[in-house]
PDB file of N, CA and C in Angstrom:
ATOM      1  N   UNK A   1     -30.300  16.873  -2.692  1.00  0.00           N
ATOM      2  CA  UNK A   1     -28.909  16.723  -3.096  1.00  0.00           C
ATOM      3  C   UNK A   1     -28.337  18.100  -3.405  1.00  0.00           C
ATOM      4  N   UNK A   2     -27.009  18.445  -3.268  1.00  0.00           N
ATOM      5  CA  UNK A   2     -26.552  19.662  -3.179  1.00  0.00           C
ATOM      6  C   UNK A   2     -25.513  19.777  -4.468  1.00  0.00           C
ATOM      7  N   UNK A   3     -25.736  18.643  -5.240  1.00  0.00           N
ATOM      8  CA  UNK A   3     -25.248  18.826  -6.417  1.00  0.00           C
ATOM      9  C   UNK A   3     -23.506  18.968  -6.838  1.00  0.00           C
ATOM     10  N   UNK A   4     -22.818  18.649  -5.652  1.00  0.00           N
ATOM     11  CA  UNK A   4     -21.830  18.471  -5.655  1.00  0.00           C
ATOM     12  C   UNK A   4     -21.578  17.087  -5.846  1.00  0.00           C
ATOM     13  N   UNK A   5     -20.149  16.815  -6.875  1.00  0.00           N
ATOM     14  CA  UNK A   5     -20.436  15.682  -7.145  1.00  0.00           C
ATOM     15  C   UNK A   5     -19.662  14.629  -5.921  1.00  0.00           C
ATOM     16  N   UNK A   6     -20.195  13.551  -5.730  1.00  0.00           N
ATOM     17  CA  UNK A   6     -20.086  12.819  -5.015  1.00  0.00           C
ATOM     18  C   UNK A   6     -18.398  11.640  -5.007  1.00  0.00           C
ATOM     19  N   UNK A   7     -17.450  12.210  -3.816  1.00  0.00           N
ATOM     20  CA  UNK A   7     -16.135  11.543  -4.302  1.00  0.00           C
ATOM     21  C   UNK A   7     -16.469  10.007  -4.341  1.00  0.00           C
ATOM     22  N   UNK A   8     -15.573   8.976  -5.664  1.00  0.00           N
ATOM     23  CA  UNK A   8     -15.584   7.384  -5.221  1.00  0.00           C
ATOM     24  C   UNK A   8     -14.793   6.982  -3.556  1.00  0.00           C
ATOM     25  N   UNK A   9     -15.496   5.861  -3.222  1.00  0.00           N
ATOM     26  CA  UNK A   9     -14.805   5.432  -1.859  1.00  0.00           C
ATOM     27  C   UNK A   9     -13.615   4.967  -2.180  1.00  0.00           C
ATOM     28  N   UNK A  10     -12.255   5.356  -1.856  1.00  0.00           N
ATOM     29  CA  UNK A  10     -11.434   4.226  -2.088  1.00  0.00           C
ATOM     30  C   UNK A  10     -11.069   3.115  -1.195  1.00  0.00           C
ATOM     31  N   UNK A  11     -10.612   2.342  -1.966  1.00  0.00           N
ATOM     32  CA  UNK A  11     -10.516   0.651  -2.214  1.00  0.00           C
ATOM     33  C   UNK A  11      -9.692   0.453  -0.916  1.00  0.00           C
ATOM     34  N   UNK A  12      -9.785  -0.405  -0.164  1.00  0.00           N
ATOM     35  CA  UNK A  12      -9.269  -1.080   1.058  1.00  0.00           C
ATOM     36  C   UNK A  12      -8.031  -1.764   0.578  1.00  0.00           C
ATOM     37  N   UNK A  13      -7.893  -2.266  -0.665  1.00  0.00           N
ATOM     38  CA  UNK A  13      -6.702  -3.576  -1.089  1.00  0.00           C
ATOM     39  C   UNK A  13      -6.705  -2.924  -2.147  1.00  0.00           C
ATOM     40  N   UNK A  14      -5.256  -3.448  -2.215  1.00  0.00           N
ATOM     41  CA  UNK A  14      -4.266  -2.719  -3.886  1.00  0.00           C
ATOM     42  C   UNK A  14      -4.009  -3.844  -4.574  1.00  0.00           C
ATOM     43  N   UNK A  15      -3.503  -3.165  -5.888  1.00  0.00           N
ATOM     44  CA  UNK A  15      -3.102  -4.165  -7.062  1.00  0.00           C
ATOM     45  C   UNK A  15      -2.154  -4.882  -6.442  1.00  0.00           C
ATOM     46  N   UNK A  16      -2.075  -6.069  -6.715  1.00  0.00           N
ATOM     47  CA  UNK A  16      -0.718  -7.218  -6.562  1.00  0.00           C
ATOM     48  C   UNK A  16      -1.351  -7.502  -5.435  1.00  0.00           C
ATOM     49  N   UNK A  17      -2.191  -7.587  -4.191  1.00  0.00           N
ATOM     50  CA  UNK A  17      -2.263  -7.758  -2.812  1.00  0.00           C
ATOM     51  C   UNK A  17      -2.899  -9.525  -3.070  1.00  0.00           C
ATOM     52  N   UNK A  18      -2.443 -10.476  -2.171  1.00  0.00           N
ATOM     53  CA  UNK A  18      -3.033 -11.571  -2.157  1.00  0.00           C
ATOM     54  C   UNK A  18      -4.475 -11.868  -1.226  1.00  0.00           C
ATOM     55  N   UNK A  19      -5.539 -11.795  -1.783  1.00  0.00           N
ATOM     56  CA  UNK A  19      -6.908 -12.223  -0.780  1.00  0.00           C
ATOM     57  C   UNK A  19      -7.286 -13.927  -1.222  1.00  0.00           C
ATOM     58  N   UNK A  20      -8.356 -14.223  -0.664  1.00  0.00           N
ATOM     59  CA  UNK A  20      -8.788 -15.329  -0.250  1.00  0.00           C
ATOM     60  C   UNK A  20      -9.898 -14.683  -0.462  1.00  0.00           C
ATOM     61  N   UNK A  21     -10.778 -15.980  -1.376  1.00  0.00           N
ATOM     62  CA  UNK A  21     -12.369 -15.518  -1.421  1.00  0.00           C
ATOM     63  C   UNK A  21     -13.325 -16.355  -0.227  1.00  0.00           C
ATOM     64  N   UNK A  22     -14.319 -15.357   0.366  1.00  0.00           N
ATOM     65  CA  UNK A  22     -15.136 -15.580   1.316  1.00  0.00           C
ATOM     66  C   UNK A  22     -16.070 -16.368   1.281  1.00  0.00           C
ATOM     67  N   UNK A  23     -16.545 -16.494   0.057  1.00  0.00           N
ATOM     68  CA  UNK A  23     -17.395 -17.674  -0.175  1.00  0.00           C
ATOM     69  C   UNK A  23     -17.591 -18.411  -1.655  1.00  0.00           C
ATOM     70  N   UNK A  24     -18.326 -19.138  -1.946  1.00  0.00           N
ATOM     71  CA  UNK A  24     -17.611 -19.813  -3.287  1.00  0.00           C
ATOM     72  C   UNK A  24     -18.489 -18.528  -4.453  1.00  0.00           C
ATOM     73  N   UNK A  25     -17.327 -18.121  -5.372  1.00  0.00           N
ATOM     74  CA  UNK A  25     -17.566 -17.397  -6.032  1.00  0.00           C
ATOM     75  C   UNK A  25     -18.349 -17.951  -7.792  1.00  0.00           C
ATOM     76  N   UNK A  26     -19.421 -17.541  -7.917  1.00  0.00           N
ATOM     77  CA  UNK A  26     -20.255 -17.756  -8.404  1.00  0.00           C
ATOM     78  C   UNK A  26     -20.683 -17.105 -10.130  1.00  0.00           C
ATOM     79  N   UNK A  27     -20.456 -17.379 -11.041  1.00  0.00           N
ATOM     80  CA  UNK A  27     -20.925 -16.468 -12.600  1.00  0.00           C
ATOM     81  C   UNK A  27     -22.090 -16.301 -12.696  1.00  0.00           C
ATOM     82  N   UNK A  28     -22.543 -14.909 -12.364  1.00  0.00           N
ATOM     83  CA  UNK A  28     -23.822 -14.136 -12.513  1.00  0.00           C
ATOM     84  C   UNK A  28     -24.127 -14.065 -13.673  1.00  0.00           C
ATOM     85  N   UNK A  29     -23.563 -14.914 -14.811  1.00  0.00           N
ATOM     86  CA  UNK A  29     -23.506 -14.747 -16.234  1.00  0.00           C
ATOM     87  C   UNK A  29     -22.461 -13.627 -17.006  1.00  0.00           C
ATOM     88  N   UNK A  30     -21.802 -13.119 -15.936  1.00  0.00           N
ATOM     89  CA  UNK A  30     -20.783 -11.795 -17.104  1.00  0.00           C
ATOM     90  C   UNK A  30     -19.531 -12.314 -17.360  1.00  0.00           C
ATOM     91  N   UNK A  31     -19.185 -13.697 -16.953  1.00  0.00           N
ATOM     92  CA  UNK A  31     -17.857 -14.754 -17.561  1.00  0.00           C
ATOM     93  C   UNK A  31     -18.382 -15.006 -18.181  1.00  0.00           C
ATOM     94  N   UNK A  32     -17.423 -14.959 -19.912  1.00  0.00           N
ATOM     95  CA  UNK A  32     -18.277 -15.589 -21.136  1.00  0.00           C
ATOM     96  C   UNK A  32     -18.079 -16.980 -20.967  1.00  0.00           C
ATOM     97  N   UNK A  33     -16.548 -17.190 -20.446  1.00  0.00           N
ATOM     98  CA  UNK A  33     -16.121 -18.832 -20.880  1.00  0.00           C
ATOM     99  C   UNK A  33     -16.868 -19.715 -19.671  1.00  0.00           C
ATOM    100  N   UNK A  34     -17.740 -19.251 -19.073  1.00  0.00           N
ATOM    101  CA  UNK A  34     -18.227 -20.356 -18.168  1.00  0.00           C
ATOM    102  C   UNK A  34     -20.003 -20.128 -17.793  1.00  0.00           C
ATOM    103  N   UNK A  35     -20.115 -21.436 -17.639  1.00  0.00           N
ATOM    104  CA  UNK A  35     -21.865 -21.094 -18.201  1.00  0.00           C
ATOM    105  C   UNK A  35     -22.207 -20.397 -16.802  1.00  0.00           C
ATOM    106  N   UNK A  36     -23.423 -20.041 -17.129  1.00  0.00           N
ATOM    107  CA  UNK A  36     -24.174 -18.887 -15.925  1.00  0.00           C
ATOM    108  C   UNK A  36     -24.713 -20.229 -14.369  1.00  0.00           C
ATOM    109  N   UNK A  37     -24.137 -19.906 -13.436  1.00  0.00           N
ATOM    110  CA  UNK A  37     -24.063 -20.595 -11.925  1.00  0.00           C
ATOM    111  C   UNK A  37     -22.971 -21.736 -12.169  1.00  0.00           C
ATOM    112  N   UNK A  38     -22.329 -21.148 -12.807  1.00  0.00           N
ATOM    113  CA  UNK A  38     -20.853 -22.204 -12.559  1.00  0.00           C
ATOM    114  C   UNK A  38     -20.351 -21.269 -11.245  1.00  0.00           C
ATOM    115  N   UNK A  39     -19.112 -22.455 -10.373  1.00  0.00           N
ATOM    116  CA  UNK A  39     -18.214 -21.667  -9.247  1.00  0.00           C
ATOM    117  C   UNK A  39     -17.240 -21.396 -10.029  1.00  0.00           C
ATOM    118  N   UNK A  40     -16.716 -20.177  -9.991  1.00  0.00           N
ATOM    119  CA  UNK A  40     -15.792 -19.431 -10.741  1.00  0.00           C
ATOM    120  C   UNK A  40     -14.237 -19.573  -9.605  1.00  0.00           C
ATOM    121  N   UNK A  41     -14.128 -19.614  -8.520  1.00  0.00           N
ATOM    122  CA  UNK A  41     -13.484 -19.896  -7.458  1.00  0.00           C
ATOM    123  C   UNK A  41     -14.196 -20.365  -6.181  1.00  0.00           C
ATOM    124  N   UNK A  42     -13.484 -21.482  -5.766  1.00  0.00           N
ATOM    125  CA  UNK A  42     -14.085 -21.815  -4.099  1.00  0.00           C
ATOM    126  C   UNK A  42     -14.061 -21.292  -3.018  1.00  0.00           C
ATOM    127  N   UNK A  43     -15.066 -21.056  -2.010  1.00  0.00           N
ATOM    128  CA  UNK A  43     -14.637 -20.563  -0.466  1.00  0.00           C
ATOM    129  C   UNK A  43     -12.925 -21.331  -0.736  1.00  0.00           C
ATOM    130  N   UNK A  44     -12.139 -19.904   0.485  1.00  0.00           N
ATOM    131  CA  UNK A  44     -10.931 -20.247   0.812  1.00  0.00           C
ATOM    132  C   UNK A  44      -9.608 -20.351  -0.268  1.00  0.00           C
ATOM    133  N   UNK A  45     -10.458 -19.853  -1.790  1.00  0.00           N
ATOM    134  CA  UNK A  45      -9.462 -20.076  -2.609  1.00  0.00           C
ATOM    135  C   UNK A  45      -8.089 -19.139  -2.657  1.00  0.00           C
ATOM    136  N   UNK A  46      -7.221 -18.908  -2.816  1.00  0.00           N
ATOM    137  CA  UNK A  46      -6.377 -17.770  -2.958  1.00  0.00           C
ATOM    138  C   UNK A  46      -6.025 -17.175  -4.258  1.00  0.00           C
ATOM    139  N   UNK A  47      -6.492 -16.258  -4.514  1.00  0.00           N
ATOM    140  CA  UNK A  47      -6.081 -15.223  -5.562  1.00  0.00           C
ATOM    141  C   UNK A  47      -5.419 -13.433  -5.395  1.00  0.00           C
ATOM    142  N   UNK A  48      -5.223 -13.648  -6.282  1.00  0.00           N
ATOM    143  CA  UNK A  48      -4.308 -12.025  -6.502  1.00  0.00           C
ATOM    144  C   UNK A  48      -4.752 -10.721  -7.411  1.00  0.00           C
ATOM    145  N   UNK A  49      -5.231  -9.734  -6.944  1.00  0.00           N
ATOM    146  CA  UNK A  49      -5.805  -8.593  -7.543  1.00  0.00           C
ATOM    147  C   UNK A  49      -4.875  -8.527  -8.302  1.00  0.00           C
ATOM    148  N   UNK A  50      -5.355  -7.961  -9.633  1.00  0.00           N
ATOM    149  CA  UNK A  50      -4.783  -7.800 -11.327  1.00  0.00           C
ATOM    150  C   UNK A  50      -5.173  -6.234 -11.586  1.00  0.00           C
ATOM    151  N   UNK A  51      -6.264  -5.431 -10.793  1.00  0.00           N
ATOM    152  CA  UNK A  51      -6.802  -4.521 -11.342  1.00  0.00           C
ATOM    153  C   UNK A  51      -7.360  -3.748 -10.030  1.00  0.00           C
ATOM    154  N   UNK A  52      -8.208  -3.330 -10.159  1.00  0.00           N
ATOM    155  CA  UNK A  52      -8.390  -2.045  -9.267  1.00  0.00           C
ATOM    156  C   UNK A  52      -9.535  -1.162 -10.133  1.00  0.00           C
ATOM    157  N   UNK A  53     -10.562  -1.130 -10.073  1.00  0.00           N
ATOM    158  CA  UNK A  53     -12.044  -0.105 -10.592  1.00  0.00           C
ATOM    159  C   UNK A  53     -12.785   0.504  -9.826  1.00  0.00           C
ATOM    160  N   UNK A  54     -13.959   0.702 -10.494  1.00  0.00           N
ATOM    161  CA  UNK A  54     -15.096   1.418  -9.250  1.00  0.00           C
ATOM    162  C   UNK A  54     -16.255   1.461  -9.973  1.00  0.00           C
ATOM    163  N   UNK A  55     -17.328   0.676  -9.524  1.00  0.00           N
ATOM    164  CA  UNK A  55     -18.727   0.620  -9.721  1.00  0.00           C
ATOM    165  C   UNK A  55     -19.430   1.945  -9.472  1.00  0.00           C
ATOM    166  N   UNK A  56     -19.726   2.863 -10.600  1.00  0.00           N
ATOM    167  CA  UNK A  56     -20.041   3.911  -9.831  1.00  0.00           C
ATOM    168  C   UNK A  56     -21.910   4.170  -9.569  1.00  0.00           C
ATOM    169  N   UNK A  57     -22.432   2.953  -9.746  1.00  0.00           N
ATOM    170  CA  UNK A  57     -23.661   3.102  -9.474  1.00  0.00           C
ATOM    171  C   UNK A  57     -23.587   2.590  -7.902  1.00  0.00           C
ATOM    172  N   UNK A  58     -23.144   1.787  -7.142  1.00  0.00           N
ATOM    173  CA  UNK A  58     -22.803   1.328  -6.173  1.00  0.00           C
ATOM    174  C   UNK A  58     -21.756   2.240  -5.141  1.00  0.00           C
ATOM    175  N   UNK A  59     -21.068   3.598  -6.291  1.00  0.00           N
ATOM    176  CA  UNK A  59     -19.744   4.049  -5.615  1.00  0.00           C
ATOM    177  C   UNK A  59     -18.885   2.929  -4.738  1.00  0.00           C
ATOM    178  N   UNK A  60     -18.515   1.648  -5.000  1.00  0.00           N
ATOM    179  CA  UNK A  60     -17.796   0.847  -4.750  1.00  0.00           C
ATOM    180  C   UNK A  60     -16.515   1.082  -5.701  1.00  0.00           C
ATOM    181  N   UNK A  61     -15.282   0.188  -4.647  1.00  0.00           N
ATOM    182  CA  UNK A  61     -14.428  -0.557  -5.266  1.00  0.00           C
ATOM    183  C   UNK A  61     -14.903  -2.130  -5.898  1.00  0.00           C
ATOM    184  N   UNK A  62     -14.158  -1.779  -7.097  1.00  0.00           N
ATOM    185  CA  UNK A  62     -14.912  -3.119  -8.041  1.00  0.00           C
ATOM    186  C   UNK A  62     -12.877  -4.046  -8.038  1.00  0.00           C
ATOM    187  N   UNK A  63     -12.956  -5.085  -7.553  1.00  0.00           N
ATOM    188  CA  UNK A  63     -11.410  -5.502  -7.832  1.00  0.00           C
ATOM    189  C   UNK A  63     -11.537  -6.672  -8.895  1.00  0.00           C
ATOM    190  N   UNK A  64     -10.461  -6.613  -9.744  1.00  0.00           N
ATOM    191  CA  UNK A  64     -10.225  -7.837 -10.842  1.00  0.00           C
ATOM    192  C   UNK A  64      -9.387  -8.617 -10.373  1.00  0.00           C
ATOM    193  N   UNK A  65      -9.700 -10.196  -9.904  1.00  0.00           N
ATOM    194  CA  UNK A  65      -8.938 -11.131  -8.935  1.00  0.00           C
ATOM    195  C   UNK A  65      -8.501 -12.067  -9.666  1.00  0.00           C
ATOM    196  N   UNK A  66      -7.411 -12.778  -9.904  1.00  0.00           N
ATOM    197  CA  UNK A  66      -6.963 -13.964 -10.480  1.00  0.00           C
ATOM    198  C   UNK A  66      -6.874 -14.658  -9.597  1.00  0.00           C
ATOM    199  N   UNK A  67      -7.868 -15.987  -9.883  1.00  0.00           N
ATOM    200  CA  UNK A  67      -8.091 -17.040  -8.893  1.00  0.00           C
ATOM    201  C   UNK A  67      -7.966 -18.097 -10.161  1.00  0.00           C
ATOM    202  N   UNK A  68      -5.959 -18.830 -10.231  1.00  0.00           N
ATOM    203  CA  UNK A  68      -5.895 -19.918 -10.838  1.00  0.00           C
ATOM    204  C   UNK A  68      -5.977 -19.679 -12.161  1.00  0.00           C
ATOM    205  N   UNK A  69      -5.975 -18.305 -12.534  1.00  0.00           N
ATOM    206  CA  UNK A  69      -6.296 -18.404 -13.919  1.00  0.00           C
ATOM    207  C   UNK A  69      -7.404 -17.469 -14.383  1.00  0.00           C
ATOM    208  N   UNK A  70      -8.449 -17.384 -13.932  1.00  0.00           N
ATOM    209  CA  UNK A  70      -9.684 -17.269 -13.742  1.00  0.00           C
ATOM    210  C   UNK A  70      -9.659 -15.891 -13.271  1.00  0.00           C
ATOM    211  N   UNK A  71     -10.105 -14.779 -13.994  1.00  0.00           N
ATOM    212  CA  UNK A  71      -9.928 -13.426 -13.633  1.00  0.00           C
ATOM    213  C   UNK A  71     -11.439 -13.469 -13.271  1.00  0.00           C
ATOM    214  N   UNK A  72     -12.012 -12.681 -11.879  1.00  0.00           N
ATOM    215  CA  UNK A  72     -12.844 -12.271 -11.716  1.00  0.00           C
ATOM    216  C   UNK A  72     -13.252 -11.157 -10.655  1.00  0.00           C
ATOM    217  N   UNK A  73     -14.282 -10.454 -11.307  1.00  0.00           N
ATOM    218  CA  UNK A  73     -14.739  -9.027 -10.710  1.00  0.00           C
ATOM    219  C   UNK A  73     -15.119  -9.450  -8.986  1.00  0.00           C
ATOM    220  N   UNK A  74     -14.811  -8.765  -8.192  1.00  0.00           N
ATOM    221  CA  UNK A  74     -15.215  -9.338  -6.974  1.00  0.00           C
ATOM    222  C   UNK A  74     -15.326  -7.578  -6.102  1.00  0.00           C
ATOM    223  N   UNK A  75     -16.189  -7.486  -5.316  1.00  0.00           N
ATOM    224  CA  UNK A  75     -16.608  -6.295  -3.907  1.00  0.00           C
ATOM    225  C   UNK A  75     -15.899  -6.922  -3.159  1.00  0.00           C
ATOM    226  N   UNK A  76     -15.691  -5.722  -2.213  1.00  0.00           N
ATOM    227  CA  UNK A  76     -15.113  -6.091  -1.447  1.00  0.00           C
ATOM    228  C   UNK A  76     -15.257  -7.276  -0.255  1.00  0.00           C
ATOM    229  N   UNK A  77     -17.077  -6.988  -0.054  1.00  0.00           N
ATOM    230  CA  UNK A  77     -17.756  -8.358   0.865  1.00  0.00           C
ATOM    231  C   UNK A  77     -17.165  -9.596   0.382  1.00  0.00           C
ATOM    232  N   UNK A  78     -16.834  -9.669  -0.802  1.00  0.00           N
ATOM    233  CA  UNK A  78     -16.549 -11.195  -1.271  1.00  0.00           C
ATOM    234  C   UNK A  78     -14.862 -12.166  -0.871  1.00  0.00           C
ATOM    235  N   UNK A  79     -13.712 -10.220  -0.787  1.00  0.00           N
ATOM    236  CA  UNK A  79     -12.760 -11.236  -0.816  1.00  0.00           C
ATOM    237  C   UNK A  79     -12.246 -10.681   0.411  1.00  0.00           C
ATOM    238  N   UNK A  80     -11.041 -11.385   1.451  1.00  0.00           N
ATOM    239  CA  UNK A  80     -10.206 -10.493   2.598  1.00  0.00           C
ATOM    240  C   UNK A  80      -9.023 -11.021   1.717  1.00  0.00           C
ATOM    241  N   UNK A  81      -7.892 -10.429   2.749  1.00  0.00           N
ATOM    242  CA  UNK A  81      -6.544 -10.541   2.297  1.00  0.00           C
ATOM    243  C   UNK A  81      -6.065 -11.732   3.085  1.00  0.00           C
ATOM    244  N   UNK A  82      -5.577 -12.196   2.456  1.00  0.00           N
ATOM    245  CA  UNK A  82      -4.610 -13.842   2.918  1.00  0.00           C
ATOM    246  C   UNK A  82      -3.971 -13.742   3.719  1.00  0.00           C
ATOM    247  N   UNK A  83      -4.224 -14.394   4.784  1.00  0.00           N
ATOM    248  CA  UNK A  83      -3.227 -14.675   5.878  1.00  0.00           C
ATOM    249  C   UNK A  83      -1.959 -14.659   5.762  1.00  0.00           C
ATOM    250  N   UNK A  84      -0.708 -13.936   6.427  1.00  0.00           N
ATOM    251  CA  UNK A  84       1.147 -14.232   5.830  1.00  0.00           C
ATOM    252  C   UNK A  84       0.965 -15.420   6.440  1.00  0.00           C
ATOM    253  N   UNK A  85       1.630 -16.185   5.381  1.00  0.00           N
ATOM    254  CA  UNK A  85       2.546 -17.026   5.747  1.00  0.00           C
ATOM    255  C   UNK A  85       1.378 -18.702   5.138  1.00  0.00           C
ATOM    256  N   UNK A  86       0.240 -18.043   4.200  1.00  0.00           N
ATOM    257  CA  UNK A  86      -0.222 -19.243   3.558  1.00  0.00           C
ATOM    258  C   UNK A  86       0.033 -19.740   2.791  1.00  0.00           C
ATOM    259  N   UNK A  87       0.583 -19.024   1.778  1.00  0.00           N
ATOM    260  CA  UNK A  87       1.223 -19.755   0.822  1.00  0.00           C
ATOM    261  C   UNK A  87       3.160 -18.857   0.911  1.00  0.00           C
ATOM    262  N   UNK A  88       4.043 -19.610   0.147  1.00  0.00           N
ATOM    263  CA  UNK A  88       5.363 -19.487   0.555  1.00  0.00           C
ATOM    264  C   UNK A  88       5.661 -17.896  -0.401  1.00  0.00           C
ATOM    265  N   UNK A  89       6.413 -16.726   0.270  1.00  0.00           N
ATOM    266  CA  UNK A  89       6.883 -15.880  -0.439  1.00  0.00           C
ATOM    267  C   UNK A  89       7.086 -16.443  -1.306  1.00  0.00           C
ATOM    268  N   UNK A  90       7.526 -15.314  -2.668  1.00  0.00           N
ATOM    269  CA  UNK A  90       8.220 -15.661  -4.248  1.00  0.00           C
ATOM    270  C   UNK A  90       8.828 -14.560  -3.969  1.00  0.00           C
ATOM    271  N   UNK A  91      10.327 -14.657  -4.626  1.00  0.00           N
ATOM    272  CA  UNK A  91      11.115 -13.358  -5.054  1.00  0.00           C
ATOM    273  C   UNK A  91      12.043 -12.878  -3.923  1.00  0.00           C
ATOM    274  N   UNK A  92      12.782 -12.393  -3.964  1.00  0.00           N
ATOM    275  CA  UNK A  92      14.185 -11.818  -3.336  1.00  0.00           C
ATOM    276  C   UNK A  92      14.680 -12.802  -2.563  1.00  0.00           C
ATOM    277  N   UNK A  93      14.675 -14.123  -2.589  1.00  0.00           N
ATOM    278  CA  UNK A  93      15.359 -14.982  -1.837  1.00  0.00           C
ATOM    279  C   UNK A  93      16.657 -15.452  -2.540  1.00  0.00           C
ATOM    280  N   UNK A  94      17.798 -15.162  -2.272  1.00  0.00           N
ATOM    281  CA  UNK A  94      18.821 -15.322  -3.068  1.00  0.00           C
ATOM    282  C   UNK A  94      19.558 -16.270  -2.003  1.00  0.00           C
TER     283      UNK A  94
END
């Protein structure tokens, strides 16, 4: 190693962006309010990034997703971005 420090990757998806989780999302135990192998969100669910981090043992983007309520840490393998036109715009329709 050359001792330079190593830049984080940045993140593919931004705050506010709508994804869809890839498969049913699962509590590894770090949700307090839900017991450990509860589904925290379903394949196909739709949620909305709240946050934006970085795992730096992984040098990942770490994203904070609201799915329904339900804030959870998700990589990127876990979520894509939602198809337009799945659920109906909100806002500037006058």
């Amino acid at each position: 190693m050359n001792g330079l420090p190593i830049e984080p990757r940045g993140a593919l998806y931004a705050w506010g962006q709508r994804v869809i989780a890839l498969d049913d999302l699962v509590n590894d135990g770090s949700h307090p309010a839900r017991p450990a192998g509860a589904v925290l969100a379903v394949q196909g669910a739709v949620g909305e990034i709240v946050n934006v981090g970085h795992a730096t043992q992984q040098n990942e983007p770490v994203y904070l997703v609201e799915f329904g309520g339900c804030v959870i840490g998700c990589m990127e393998e876990e979520i894509a971005p939602a198809p337009p036109g799945l659920l109906p715009e909100t806002g500037g329709e006058e």
